[in-house]
C-alpha atoms as a PDB file:
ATOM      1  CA  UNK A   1      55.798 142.284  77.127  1.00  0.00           C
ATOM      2  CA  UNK A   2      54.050 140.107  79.550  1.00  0.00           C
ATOM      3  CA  UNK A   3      50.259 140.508  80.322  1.00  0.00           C
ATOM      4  CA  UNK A   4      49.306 140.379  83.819  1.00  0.00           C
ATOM      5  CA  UNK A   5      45.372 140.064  84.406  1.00  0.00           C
ATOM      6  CA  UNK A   6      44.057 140.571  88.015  1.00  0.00           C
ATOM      7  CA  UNK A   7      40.403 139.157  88.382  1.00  0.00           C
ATOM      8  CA  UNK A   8      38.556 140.553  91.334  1.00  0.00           C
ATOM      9  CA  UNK A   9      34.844 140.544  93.222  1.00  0.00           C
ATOM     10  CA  UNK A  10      33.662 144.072  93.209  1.00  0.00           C
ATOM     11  CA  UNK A  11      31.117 143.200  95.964  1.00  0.00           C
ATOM     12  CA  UNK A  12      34.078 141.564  98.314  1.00  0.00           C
ATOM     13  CA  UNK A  13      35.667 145.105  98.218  1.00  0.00           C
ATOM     14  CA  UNK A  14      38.700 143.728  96.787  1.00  0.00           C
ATOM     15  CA  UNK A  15      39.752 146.586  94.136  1.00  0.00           C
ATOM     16  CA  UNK A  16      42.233 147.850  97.005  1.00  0.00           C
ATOM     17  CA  UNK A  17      44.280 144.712  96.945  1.00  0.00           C
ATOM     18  CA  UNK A  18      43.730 143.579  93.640  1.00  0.00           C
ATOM     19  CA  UNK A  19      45.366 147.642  92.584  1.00  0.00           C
ATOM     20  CA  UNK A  20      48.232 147.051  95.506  1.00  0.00           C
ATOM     21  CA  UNK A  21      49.511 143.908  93.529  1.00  0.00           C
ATOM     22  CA  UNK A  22      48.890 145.622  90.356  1.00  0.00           C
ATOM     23  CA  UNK A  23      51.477 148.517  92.021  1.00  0.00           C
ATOM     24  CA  UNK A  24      53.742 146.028  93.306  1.00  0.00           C
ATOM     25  CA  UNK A  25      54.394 144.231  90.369  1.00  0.00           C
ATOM     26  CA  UNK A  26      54.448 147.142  87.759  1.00  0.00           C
ATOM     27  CA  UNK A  27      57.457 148.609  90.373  1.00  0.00           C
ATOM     28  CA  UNK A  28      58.869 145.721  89.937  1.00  0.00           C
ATOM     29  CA  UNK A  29      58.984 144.858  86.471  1.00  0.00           C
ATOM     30  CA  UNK A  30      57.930 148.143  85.130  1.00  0.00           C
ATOM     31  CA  UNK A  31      57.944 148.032  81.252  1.00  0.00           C
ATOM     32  CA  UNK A  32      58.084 144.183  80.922  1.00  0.00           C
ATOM     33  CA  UNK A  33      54.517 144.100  82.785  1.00  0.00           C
ATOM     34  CA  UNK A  34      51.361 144.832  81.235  1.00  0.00           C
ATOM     35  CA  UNK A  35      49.223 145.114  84.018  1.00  0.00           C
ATOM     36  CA  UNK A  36      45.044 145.120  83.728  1.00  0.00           C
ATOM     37  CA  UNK A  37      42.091 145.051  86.524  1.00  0.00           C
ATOM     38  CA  UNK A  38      39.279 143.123  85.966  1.00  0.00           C
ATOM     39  CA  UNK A  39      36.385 143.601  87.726  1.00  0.00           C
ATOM     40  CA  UNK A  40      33.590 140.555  88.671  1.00  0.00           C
ATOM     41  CA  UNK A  41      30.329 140.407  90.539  1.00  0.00           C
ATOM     42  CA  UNK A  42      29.924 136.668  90.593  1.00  0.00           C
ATOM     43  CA  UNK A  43      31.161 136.421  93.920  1.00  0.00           C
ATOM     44  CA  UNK A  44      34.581 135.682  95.543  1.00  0.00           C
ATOM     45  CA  UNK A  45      36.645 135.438  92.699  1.00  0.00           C
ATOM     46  CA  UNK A  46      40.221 136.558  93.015  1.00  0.00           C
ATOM     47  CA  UNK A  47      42.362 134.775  90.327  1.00  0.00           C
ATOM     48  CA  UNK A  48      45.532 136.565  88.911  1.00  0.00           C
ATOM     49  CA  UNK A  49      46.772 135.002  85.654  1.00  0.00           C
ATOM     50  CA  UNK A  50      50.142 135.927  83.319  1.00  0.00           C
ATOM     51  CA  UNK A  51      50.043 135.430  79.619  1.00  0.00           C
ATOM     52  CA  UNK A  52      46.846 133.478  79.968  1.00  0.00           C
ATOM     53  CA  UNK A  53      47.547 131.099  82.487  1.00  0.00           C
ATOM     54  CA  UNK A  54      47.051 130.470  86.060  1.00  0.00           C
ATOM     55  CA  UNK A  55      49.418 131.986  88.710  1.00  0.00           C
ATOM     56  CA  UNK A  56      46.632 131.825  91.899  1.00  0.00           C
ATOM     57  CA  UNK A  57      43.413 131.518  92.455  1.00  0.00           C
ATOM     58  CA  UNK A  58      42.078 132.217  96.105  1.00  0.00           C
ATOM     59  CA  UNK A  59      40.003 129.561  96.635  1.00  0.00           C
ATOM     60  CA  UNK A  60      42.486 126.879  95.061  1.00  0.00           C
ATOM     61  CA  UNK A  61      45.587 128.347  96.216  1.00  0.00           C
ATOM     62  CA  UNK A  62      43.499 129.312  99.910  1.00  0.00           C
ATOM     63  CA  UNK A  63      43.344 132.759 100.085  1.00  0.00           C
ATOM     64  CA  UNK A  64      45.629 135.427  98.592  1.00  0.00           C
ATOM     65  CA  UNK A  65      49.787 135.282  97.771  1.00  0.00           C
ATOM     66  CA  UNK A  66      52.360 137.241  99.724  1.00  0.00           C
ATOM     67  CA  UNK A  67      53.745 139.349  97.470  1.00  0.00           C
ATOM     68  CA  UNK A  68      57.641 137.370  97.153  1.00  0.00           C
ATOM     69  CA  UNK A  69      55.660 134.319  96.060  1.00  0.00           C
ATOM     70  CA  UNK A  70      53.658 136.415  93.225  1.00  0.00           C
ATOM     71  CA  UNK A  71      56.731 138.572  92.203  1.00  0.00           C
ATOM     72  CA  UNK A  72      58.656 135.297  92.118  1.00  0.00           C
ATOM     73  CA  UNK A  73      56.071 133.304  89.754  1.00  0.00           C
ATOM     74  CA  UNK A  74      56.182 136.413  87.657  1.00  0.00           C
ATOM     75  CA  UNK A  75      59.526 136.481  87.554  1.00  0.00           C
ATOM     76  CA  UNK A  76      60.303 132.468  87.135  1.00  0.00           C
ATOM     77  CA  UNK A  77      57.932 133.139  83.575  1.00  0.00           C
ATOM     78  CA  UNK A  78      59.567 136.448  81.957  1.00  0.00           C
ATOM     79  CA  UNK A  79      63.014 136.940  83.517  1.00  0.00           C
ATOM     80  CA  UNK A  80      64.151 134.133  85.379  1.00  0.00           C
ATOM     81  CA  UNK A  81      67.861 135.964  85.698  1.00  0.00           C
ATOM     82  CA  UNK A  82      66.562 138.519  87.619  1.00  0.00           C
ATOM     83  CA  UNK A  83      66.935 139.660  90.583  1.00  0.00           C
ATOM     84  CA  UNK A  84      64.272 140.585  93.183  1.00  0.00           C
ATOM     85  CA  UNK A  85      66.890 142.112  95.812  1.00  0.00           C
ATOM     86  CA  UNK A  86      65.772 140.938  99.305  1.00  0.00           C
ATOM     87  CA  UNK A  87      62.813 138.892  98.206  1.00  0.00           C
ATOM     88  CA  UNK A  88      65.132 135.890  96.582  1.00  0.00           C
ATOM     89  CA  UNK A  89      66.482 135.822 100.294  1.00  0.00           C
END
């Protein structure tokens, strides 16, 4: 099982979307996702990371991913033969 690890700034008000990926991706890939919420008050940081290394960071990667371009680095790393439907369109 893959671990998923969403980083987020509690003082940005970012829980909401930080949880809505979190959703999104365990719908997705339900059991072969471990998902986990971290929270951060150090200001601005929203970094998502699988199995330890870096899939975005907002202020590298400028801002946040659109969901088909997170689902798709997920899926590229833990089951590159599947299929995400609509989103590999």
């Amino acid at each position: 099982m893959a671990s998923l690890v969403i980083t987020y700034c509690t003082g940005c008000n970012w829980l909401l979307r930080a949880g809505w990926y979190a959703q999104e991706c365990l719908s997705t890939f339900g059991t072969d996702l471990n998902v986990t919420l971290v929270p951060d008050d150090s200001g601005g940081v929203f970094h998502i990371t699988l199995d330890g290394e870096m899939l975005w960071e907002r202020k590298r990667d400028g801002g946040f991913p659109d969901i088909r371009t997170l689902k798709q680095r997920i899926r590229d790393r833990i089951s590159p033969e599947q299929s995400l439907g609509h989103l590999d369109r």
